[in-house]
C-alpha atoms as a PDB file:
ATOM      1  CA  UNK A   1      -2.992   2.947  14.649  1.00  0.00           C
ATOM      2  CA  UNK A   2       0.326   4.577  15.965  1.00  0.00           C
ATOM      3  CA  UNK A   3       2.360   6.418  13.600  1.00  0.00           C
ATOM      4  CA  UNK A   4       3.856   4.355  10.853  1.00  0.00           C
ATOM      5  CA  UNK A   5       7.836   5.119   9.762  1.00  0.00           C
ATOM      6  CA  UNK A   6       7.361   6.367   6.582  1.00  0.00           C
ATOM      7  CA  UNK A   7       9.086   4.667   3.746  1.00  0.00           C
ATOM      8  CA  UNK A   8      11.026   6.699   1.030  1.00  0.00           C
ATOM      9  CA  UNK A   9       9.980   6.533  -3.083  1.00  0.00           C
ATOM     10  CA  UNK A  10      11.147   8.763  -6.009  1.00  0.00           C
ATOM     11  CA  UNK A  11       8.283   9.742  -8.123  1.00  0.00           C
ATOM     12  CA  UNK A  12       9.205  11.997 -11.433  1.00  0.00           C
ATOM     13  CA  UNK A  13      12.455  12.550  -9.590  1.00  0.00           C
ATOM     14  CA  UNK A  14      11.054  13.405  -6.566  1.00  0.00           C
ATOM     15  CA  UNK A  15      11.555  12.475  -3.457  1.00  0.00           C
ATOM     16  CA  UNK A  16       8.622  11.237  -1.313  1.00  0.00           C
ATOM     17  CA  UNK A  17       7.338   9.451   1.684  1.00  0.00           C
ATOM     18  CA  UNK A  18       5.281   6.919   1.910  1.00  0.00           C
ATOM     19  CA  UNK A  19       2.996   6.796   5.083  1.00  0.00           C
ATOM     20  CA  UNK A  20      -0.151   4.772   5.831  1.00  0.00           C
ATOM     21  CA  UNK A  21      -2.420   6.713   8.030  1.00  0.00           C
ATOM     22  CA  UNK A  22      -6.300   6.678   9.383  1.00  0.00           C
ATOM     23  CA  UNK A  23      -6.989   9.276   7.209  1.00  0.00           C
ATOM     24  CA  UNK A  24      -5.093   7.764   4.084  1.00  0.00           C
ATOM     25  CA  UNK A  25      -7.018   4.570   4.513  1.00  0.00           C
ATOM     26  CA  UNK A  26     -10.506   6.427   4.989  1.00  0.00           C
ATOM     27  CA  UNK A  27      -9.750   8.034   1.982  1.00  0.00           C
ATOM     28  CA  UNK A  28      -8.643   5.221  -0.386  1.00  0.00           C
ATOM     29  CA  UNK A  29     -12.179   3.686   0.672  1.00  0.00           C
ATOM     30  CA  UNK A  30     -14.058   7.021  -0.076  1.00  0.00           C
ATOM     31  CA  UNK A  31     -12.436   7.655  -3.245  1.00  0.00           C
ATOM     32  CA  UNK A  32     -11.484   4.596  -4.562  1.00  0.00           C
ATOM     33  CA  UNK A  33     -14.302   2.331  -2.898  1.00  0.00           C
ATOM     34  CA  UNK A  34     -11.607  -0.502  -1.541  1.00  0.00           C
ATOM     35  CA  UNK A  35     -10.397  -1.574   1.562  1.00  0.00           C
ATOM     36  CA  UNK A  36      -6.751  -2.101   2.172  1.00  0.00           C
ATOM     37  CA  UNK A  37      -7.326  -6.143   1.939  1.00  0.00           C
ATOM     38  CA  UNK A  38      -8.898  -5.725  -1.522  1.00  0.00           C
ATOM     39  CA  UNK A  39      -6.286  -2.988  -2.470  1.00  0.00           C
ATOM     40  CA  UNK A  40      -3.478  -5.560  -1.303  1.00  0.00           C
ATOM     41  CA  UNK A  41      -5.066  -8.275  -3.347  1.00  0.00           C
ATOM     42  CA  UNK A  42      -4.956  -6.284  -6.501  1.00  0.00           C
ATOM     43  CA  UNK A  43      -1.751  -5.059  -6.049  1.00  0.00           C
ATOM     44  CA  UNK A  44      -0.770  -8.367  -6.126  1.00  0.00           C
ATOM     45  CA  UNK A  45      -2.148  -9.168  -9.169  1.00  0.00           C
ATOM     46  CA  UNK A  46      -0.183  -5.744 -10.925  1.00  0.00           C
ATOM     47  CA  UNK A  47      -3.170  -3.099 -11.166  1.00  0.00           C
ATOM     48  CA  UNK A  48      -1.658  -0.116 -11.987  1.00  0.00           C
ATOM     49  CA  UNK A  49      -4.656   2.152 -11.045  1.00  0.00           C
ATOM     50  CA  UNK A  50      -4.608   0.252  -7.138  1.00  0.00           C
ATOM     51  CA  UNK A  51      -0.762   0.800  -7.345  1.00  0.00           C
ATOM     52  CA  UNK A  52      -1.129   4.611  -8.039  1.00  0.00           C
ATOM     53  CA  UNK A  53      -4.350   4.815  -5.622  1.00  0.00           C
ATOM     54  CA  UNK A  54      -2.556   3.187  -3.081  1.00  0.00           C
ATOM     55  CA  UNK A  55       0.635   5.947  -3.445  1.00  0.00           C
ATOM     56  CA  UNK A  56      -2.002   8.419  -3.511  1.00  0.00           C
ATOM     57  CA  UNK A  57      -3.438   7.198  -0.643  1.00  0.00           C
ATOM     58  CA  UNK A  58       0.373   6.841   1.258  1.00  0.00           C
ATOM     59  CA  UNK A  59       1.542  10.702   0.472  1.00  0.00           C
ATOM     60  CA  UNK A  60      -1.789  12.157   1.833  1.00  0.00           C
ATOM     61  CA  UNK A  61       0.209  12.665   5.287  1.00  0.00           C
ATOM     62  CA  UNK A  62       3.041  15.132   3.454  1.00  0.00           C
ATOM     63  CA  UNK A  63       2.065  19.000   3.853  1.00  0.00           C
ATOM     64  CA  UNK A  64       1.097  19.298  -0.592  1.00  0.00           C
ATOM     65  CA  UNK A  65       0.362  16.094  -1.376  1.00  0.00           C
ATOM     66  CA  UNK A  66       0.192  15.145  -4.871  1.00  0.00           C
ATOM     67  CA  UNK A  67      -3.064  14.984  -6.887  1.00  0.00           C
ATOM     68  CA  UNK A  68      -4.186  10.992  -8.419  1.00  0.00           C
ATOM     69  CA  UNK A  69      -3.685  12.109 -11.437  1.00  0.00           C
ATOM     70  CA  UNK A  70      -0.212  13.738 -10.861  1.00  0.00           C
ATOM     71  CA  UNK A  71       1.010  10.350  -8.666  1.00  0.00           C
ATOM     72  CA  UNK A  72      -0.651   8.301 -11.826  1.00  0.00           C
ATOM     73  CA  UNK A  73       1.426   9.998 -14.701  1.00  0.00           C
ATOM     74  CA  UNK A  74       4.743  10.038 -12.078  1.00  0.00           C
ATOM     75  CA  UNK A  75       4.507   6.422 -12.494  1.00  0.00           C
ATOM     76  CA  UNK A  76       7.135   4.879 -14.613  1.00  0.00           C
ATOM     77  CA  UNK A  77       5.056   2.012 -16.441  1.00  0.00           C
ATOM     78  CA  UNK A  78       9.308   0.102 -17.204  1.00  0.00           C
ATOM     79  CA  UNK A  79       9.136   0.151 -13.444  1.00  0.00           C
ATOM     80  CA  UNK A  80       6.480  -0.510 -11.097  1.00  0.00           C
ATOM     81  CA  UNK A  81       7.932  -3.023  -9.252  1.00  0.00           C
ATOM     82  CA  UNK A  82       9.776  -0.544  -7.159  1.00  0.00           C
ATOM     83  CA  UNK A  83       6.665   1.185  -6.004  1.00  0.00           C
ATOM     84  CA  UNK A  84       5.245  -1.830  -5.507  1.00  0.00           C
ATOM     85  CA  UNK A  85       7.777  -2.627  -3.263  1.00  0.00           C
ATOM     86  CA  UNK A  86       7.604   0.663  -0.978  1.00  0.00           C
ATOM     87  CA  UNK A  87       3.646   0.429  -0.752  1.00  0.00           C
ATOM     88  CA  UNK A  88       4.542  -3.132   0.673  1.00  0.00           C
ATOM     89  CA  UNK A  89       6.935  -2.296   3.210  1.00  0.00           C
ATOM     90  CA  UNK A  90       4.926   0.899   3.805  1.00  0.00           C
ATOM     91  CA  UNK A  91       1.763  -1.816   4.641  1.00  0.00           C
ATOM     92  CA  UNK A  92       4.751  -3.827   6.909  1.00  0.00           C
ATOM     93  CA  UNK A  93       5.282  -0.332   9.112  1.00  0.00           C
ATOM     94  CA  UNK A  94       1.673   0.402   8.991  1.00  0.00           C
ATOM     95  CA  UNK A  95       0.254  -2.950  10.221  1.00  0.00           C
ATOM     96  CA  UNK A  96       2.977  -5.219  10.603  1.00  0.00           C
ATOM     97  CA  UNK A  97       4.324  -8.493   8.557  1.00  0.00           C
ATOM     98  CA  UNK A  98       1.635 -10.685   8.190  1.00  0.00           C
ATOM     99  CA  UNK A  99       1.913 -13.778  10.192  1.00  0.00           C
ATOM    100  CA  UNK A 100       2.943 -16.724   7.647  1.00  0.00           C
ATOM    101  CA  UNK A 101       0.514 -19.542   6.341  1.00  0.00           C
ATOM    102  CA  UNK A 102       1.439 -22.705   7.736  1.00  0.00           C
ATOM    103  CA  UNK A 103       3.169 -25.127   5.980  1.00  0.00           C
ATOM    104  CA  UNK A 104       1.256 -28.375   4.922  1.00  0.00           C
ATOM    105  CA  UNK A 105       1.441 -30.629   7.281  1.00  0.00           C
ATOM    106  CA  UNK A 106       2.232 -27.950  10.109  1.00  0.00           C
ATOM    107  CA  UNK A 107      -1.532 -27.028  10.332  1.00  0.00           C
ATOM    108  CA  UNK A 108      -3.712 -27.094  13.626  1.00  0.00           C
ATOM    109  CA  UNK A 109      -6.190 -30.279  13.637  1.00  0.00           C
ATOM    110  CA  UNK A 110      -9.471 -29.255  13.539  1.00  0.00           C
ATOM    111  CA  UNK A 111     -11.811 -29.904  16.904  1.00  0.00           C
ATOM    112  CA  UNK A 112     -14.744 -31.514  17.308  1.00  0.00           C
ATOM    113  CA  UNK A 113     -17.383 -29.940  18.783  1.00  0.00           C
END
């Protein structure tokens, strides 16, 4: 993995920088014991500790990184959808947009073997 642009959120009033990295995805599996699929599924579904893991994870890269449980209480609980929102275009930079279902009707027949 190249280096990812990193993608700007205010925590607590500060400003930070969201970057996926090697080491912030080994990490987020150590710690947390989830892979980025499973940590995008549940940040689908709104799990605040995967959402403040997953920021965790991203500001690992900046020179003092936050502890987990400093990036969990900088989390404004009246607003997660806008960290939700820079961990998902931080995923975009870090491994690109993923590549769109296809629409019924639209799919490849299957072969026989």
């Amino acid at each position: 993995m190249g280096v990812s642009k990193a993608v700007p959120i205010v925590l607590g009033g500060e400003e930070h920088a969201l970057r996926f990295t090697n080491h912030a995805i080994c990490e987020l599996e150590d710690r947390f014991g989830i892979t980025m699929v499973e940590a995008g599924e549940k940040l689908s579904r709104g799990s605040l500790k995967t959402i403040a893991a997953l920021v965790w994870a991203g500001l690992l890269h900046e020179t003092k990184p936050p502890k987990f449980d400093r990036v969990r209480d900088m989390l404004d609980l009246k607003d997660l959808e806008t960290p939700a929102q820079a961990l998902a275009d931080a995923m975009i930079e870090a491994f690109g947009k993923p590549e769109a279902e296809p629409a019924e009707g639209n799919q490849v027949p299957a072969v026989a073997a």
